[in-house]
C-alpha atoms as a PDB file:
ATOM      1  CA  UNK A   1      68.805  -4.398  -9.319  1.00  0.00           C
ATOM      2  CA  UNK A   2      65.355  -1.725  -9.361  1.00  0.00           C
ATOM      3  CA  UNK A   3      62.296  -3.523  -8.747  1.00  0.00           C
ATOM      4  CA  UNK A   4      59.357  -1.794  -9.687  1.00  0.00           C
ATOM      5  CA  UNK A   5      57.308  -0.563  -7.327  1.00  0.00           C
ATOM      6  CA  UNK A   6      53.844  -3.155  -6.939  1.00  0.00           C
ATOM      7  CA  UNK A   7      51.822  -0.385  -6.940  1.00  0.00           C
ATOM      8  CA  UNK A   8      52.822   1.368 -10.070  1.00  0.00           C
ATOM      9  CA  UNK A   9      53.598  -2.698 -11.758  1.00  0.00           C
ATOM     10  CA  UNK A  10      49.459  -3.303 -10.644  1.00  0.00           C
ATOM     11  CA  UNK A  11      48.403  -0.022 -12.029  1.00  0.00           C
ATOM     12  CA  UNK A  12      49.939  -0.543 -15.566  1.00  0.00           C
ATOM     13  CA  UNK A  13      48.956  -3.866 -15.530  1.00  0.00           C
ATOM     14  CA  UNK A  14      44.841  -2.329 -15.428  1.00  0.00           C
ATOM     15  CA  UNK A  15      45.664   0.715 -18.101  1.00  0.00           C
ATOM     16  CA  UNK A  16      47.300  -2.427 -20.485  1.00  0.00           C
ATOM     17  CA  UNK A  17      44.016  -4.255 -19.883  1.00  0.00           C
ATOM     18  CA  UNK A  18      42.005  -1.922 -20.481  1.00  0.00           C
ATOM     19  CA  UNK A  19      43.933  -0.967 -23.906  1.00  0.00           C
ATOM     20  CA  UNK A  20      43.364  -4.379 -24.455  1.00  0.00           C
ATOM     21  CA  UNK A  21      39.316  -4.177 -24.105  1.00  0.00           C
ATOM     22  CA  UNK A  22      38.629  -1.311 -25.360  1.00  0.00           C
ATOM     23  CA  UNK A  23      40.199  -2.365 -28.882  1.00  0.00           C
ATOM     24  CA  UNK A  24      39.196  -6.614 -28.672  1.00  0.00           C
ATOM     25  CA  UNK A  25      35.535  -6.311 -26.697  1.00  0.00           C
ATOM     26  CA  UNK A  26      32.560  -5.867 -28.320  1.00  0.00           C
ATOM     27  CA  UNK A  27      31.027  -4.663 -24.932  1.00  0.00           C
ATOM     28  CA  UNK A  28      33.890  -2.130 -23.767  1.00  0.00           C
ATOM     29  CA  UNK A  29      34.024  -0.736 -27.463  1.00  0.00           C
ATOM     30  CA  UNK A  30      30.629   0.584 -27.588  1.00  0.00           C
ATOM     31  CA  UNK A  31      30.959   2.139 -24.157  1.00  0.00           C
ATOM     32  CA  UNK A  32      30.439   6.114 -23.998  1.00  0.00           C
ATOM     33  CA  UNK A  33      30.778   8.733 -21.059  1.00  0.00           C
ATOM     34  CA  UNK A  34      26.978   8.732 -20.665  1.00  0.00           C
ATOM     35  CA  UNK A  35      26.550   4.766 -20.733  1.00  0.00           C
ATOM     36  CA  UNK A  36      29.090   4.412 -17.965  1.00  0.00           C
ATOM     37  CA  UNK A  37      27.771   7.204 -16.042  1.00  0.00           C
ATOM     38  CA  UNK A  38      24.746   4.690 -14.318  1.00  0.00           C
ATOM     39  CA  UNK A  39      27.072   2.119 -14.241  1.00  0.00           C
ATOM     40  CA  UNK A  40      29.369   4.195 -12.224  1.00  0.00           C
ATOM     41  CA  UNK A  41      26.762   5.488  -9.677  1.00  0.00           C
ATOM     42  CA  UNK A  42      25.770   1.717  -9.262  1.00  0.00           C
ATOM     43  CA  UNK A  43      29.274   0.842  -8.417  1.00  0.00           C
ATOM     44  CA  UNK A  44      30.079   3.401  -6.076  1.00  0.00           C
ATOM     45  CA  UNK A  45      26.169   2.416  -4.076  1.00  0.00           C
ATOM     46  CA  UNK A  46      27.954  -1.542  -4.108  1.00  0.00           C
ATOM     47  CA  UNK A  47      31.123  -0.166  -2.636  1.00  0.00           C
ATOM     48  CA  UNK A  48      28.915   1.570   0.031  1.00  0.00           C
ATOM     49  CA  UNK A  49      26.831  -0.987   1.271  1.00  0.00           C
ATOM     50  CA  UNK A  50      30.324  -3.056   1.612  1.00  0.00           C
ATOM     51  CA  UNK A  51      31.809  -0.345   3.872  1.00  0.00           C
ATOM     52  CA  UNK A  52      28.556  -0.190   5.862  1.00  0.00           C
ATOM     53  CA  UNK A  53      28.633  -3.686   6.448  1.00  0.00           C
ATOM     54  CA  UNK A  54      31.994  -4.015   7.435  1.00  0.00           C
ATOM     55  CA  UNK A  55      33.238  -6.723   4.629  1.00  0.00           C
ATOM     56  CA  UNK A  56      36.519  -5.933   3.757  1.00  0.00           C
ATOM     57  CA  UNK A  57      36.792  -8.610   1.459  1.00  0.00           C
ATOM     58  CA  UNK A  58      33.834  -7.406  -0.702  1.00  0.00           C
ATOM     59  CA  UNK A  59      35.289  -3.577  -0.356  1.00  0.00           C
ATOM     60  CA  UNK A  60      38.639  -4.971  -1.823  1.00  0.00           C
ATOM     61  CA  UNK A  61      36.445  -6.196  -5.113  1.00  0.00           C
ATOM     62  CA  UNK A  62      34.353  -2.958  -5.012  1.00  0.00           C
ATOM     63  CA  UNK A  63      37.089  -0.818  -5.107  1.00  0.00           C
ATOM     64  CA  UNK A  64      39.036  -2.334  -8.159  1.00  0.00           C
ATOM     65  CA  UNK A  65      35.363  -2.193  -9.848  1.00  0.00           C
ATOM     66  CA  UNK A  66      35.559   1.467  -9.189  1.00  0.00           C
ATOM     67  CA  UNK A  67      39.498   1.898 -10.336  1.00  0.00           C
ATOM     68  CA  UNK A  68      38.254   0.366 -13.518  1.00  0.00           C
ATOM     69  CA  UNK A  69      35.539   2.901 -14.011  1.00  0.00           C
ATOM     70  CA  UNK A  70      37.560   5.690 -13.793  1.00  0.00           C
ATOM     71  CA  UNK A  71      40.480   3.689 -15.893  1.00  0.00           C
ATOM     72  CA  UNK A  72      37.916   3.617 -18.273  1.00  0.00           C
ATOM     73  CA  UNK A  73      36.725   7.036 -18.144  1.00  0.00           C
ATOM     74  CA  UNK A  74      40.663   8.102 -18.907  1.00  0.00           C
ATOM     75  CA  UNK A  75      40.864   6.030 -21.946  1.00  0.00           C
ATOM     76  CA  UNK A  76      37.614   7.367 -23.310  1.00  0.00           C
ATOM     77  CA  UNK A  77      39.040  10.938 -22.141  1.00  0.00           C
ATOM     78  CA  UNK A  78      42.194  10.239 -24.836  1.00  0.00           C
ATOM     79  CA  UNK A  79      40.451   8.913 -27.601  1.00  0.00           C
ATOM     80  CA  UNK A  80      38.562  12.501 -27.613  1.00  0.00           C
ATOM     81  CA  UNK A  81      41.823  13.828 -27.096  1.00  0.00           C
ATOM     82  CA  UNK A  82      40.477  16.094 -23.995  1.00  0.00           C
ATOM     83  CA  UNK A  83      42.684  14.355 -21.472  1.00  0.00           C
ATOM     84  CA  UNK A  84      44.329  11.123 -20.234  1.00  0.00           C
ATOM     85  CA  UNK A  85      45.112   9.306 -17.085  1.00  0.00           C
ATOM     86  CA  UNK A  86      48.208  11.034 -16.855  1.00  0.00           C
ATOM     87  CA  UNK A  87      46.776  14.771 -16.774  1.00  0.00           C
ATOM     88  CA  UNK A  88      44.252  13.287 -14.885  1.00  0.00           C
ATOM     89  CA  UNK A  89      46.324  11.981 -12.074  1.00  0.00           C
ATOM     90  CA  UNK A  90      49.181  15.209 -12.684  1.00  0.00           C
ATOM     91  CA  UNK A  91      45.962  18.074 -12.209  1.00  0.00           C
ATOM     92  CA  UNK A  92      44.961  16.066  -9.069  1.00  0.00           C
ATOM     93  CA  UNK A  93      48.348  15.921  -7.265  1.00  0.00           C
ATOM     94  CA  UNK A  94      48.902  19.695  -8.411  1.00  0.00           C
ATOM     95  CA  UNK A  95      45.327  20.635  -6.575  1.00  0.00           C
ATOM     96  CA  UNK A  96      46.314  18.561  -3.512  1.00  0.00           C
ATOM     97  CA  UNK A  97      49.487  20.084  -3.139  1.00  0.00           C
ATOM     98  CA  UNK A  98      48.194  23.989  -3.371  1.00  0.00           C
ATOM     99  CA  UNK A  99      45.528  22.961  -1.015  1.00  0.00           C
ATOM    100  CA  UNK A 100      47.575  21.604   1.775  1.00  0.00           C
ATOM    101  CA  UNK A 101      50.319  24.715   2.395  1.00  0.00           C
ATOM    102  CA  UNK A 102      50.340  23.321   5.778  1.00  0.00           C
ATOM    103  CA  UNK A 103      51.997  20.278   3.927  1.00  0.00           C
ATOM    104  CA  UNK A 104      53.581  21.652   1.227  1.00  0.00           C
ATOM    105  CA  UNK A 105      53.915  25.327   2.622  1.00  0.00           C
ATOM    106  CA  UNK A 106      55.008  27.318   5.399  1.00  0.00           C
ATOM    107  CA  UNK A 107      51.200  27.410   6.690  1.00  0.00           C
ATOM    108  CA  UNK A 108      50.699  26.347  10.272  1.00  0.00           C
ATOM    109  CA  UNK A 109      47.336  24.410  11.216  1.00  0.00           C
ATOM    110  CA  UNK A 110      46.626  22.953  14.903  1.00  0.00           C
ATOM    111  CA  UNK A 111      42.881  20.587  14.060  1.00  0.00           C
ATOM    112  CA  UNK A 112      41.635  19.149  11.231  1.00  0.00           C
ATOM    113  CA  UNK A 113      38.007  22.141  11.047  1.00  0.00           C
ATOM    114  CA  UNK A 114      41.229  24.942  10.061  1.00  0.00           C
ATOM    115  CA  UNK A 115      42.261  22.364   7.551  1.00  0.00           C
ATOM    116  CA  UNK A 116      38.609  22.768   6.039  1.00  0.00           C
ATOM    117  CA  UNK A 117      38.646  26.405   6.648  1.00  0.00           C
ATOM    118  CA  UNK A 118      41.499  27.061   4.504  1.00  0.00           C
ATOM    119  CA  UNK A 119      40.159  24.548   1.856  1.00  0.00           C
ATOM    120  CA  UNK A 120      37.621  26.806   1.063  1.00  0.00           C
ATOM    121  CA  UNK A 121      39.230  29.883   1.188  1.00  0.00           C
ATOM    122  CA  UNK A 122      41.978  28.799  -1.093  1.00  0.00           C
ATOM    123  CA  UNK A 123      38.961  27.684  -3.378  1.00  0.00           C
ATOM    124  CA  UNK A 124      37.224  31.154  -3.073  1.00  0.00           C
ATOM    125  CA  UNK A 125      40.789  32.492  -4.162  1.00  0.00           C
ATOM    126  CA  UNK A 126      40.716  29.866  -7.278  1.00  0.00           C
ATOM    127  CA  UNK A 127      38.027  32.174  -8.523  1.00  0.00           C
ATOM    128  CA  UNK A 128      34.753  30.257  -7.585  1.00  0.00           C
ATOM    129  CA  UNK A 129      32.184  33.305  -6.399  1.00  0.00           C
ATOM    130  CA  UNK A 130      30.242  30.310  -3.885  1.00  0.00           C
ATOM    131  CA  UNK A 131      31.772  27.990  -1.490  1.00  0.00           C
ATOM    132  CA  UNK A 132      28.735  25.779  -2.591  1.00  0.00           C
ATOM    133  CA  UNK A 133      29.524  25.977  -5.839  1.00  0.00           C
ATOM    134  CA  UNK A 134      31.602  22.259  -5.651  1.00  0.00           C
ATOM    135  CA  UNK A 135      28.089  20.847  -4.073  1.00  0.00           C
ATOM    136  CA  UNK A 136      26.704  18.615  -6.953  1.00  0.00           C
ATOM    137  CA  UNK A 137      22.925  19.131  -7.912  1.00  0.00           C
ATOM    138  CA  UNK A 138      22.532  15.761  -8.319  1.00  0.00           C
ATOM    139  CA  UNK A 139      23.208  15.115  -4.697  1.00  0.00           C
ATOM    140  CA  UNK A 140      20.785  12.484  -2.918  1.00  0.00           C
ATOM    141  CA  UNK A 141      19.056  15.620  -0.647  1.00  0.00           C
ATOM    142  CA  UNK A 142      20.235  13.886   2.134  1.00  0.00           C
ATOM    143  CA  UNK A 143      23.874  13.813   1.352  1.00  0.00           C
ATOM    144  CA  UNK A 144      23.671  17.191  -0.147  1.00  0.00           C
ATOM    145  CA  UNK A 145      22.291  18.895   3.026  1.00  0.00           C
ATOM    146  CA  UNK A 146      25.259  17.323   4.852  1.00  0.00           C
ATOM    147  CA  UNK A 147      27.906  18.441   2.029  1.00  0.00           C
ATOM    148  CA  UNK A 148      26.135  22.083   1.715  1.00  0.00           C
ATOM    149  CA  UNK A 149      26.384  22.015   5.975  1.00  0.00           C
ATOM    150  CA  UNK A 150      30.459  21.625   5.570  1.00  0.00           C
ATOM    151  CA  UNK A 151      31.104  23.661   3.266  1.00  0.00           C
ATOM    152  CA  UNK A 152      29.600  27.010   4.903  1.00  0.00           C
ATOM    153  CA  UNK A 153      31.181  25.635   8.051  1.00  0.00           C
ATOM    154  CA  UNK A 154      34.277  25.940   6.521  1.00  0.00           C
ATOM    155  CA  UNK A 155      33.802  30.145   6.268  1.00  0.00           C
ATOM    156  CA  UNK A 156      32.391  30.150  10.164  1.00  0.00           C
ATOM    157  CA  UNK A 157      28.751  30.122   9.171  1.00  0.00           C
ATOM    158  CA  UNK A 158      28.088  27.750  12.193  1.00  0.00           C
ATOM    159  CA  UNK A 159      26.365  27.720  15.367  1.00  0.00           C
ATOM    160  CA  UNK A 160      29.081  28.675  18.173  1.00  0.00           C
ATOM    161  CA  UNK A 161      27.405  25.755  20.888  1.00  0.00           C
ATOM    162  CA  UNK A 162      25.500  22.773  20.716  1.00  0.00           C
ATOM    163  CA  UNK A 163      22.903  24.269  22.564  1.00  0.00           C
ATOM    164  CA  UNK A 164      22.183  26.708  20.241  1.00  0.00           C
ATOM    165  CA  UNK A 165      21.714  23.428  17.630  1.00  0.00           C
ATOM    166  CA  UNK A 166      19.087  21.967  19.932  1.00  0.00           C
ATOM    167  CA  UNK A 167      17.113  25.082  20.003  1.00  0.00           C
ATOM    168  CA  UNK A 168      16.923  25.227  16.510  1.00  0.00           C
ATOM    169  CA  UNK A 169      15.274  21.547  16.151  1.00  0.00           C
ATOM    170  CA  UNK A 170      12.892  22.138  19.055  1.00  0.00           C
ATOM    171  CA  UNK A 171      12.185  25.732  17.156  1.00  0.00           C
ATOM    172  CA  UNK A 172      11.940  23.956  14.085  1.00  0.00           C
ATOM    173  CA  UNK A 173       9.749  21.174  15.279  1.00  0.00           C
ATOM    174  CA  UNK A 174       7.043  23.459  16.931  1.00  0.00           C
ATOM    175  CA  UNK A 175       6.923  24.762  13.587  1.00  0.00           C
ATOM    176  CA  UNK A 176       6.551  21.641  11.678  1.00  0.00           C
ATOM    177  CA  UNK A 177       3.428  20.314  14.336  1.00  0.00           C
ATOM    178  CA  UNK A 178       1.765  23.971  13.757  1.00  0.00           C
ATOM    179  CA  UNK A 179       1.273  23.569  10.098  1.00  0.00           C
ATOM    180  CA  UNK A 180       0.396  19.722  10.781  1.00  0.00           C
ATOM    181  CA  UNK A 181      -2.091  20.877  12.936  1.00  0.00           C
ATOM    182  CA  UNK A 182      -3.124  23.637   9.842  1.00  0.00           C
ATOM    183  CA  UNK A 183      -3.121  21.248   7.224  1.00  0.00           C
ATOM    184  CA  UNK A 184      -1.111  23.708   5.597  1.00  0.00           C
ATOM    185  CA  UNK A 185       0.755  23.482   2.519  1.00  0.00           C
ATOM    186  CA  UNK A 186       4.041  24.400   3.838  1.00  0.00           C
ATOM    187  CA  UNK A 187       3.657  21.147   5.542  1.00  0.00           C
ATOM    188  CA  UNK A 188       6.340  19.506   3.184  1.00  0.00           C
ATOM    189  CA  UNK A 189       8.671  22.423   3.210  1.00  0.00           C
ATOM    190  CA  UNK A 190       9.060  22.684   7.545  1.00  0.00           C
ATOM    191  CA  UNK A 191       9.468  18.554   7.776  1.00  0.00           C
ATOM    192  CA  UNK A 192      12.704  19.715   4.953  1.00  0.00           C
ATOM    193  CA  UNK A 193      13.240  22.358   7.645  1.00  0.00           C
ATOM    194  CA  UNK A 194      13.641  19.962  10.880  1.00  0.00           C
ATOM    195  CA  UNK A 195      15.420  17.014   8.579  1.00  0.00           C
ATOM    196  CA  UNK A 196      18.109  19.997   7.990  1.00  0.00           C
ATOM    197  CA  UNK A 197      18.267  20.931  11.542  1.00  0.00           C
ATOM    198  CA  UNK A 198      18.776  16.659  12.844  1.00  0.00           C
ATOM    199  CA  UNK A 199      20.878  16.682  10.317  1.00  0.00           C
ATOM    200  CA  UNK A 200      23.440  19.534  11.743  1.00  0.00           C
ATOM    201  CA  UNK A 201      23.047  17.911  15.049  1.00  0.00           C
ATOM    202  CA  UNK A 202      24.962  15.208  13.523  1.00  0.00           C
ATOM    203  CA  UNK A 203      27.425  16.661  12.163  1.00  0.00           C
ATOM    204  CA  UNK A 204      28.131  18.479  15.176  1.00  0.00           C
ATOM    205  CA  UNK A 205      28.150  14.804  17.217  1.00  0.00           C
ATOM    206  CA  UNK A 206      30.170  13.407  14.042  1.00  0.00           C
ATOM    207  CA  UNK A 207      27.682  11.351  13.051  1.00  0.00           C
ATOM    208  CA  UNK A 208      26.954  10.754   9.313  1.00  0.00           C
ATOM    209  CA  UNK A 209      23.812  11.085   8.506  1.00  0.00           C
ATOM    210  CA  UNK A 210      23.232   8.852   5.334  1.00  0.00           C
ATOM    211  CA  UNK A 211      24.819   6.141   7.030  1.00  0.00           C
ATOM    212  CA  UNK A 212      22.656   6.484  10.279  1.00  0.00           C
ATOM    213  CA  UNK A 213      19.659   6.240   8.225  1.00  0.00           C
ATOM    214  CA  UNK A 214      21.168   3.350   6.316  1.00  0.00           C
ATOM    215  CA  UNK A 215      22.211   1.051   9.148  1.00  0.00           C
ATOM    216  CA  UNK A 216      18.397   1.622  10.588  1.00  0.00           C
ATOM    217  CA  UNK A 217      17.393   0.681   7.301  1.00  0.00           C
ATOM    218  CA  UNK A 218      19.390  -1.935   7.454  1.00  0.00           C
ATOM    219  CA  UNK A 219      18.029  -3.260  10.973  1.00  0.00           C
ATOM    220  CA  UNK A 220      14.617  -2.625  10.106  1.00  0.00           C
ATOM    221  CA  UNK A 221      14.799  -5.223   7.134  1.00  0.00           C
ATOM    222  CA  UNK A 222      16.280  -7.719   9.208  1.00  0.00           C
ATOM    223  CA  UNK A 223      13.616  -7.914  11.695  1.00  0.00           C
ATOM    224  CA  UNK A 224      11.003  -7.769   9.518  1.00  0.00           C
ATOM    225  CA  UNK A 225      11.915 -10.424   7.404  1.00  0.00           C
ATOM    226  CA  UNK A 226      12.697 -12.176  10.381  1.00  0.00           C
ATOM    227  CA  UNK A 227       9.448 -11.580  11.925  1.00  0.00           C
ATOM    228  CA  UNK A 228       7.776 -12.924   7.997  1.00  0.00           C
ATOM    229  CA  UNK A 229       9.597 -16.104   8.546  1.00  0.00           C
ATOM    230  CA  UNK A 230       8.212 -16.487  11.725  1.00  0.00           C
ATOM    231  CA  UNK A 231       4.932 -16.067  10.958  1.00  0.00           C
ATOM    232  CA  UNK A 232       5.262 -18.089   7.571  1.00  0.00           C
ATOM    233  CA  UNK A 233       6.316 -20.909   9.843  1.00  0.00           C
ATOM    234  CA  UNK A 234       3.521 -20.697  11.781  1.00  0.00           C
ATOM    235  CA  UNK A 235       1.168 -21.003   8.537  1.00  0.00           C
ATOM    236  CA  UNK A 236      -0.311 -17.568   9.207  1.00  0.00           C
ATOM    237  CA  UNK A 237      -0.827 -14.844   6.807  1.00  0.00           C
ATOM    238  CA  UNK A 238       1.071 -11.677   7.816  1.00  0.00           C
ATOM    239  CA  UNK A 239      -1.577  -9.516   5.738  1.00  0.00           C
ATOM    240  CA  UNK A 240      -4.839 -11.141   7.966  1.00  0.00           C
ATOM    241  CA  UNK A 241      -2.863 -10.129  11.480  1.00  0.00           C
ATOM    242  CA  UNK A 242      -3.631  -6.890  13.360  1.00  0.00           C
ATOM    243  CA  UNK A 243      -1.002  -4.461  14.492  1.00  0.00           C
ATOM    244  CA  UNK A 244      -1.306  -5.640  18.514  1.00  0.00           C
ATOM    245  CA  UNK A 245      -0.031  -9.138  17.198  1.00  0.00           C
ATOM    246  CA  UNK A 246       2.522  -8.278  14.517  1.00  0.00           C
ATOM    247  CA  UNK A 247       4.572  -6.028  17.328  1.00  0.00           C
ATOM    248  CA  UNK A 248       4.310  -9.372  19.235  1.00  0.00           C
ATOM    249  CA  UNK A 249       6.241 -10.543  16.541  1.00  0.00           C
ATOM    250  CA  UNK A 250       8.330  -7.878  16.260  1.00  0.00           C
ATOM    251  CA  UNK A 251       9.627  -7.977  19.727  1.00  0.00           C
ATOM    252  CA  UNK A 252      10.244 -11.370  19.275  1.00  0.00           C
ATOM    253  CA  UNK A 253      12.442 -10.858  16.119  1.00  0.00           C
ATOM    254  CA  UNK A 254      13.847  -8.037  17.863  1.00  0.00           C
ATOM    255  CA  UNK A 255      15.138 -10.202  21.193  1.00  0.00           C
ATOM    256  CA  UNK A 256      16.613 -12.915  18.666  1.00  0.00           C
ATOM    257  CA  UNK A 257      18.684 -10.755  16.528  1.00  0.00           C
ATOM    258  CA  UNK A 258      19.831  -9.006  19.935  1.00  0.00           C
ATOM    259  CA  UNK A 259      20.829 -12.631  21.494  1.00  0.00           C
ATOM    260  CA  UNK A 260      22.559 -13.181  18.565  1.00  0.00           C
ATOM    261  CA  UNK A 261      24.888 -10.103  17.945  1.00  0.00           C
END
């Protein structure tokens, strides 16, 4: 006898739910594109933190939060008549297989960068007049510098060596101290100038920048809150302390949370 495959047996089970919602809840029938849109954005920031800390289990739940969004997004898609999960799903498979010839084609690849290379070239053949046209504006500037990075990689606007990378933050950082030293008002604009430069360095040492800067943020509010409790339990006032004794502190918190990885 067929069984039905799990996957396909879970994923009606969510559309029949969310049939189910949409017509009995109060709260899922008043639901619109825009009201789910911050939703949404919160969601996929909760699924983040989970992957950079690691917790599988709370990625699991973060991830079915998300398939529900976009489940819902479908139905909503429907009742306006503009689309369904079916198109949906159908346009997506139908990009993935026109972009990947060297799947689905005769095309012959040898590293994942001419993968990326001939991602946006078939995209430039699509009819889109920028390869940074698929960039979103609304971006965090960090991720977006990243994003905007890859995507003119992907045409060979790149630095050929490393070096060459380097030379462009030390350039850039000259730069940014002159008009420190100026006062200048182009102050703001050459600090943009070195972040953009670091963050190319990254990418060329496949680091990811947002998540870098995350996982220090991350650190940092351990050890300071560790350092609070410290001083909290030794009936001090964190505010009254001056800077030579709160980095005694800080090394302290520091040498725990090491001791204790």
């Amino acid at each position: 006898m067929h069984t039905m495959d799990p996957r396909l047996k879970a994923f009606e089970r969510l559309l029949n739910i969310m049939d189910d919602l949409r017509e009995k809840c109060p709260w899922d029938k008043k639901q619109t594109l825009d009201t789910l849109r911050t939703l949404t954005i919160e969601e996929t920031y909760e699924l983040c933190d989970a992957i950079i800390k690691k917790d599988l289990g709370a990625l699991e739940g973060e991830i079915g939060d998300l398939f529900l969004h976009l489940v819902f997004y479908c139905k909503i898609g429907k009742e306006k008549e503009a689309f369904d999960v079916s198109t949906v799903l159908n346009k997506i498979c139908d990009k993935l297989i026109h972009r990947h010839p060297h799947v689905y084609g005769d095309v012959k690849v040898t590293d994942e960068e001419e993968v990326k290379a001939n991602w946006e070239k078939l995209k430039l053949k699509e009819g889109k007049k920028s390869v940074l046209e698929g960039v979103p504006s609304s971006l965090p500037a960090l991720v977006k510098s990243t994003r905007i990075q890859e995507k003119v990689k992907g045409v060979g606007f790149e630095w050929d060596e490393i070096s060459d990378v380097w030379a462009k933050i030390y350039e850039e950082l000259d730069e940014f101290k002159e008009e420190v030293a100026l006062n200048s008002d182009k102050t703001t604009e050459e600090f943009g100038d070195l972040m953009f430069s670091l963050i190319n360095l990254a990418r060329y040492l496949n680091i990811e920048p947002e998540n870098a800067l995350e996982l220090t943020n991350q650190k940092f509010i351990k050890r300071f809150q560790l350092m609070e409790k410290m001083i909290d339990e030794e009936k001090k006032d964190i505010s009254k302390l001056n800077l030579e004794n709160l980095d005694k502190y800080w090394d302290k918190a520091k040498i725990i949370i090491r001791k204790n990885k």
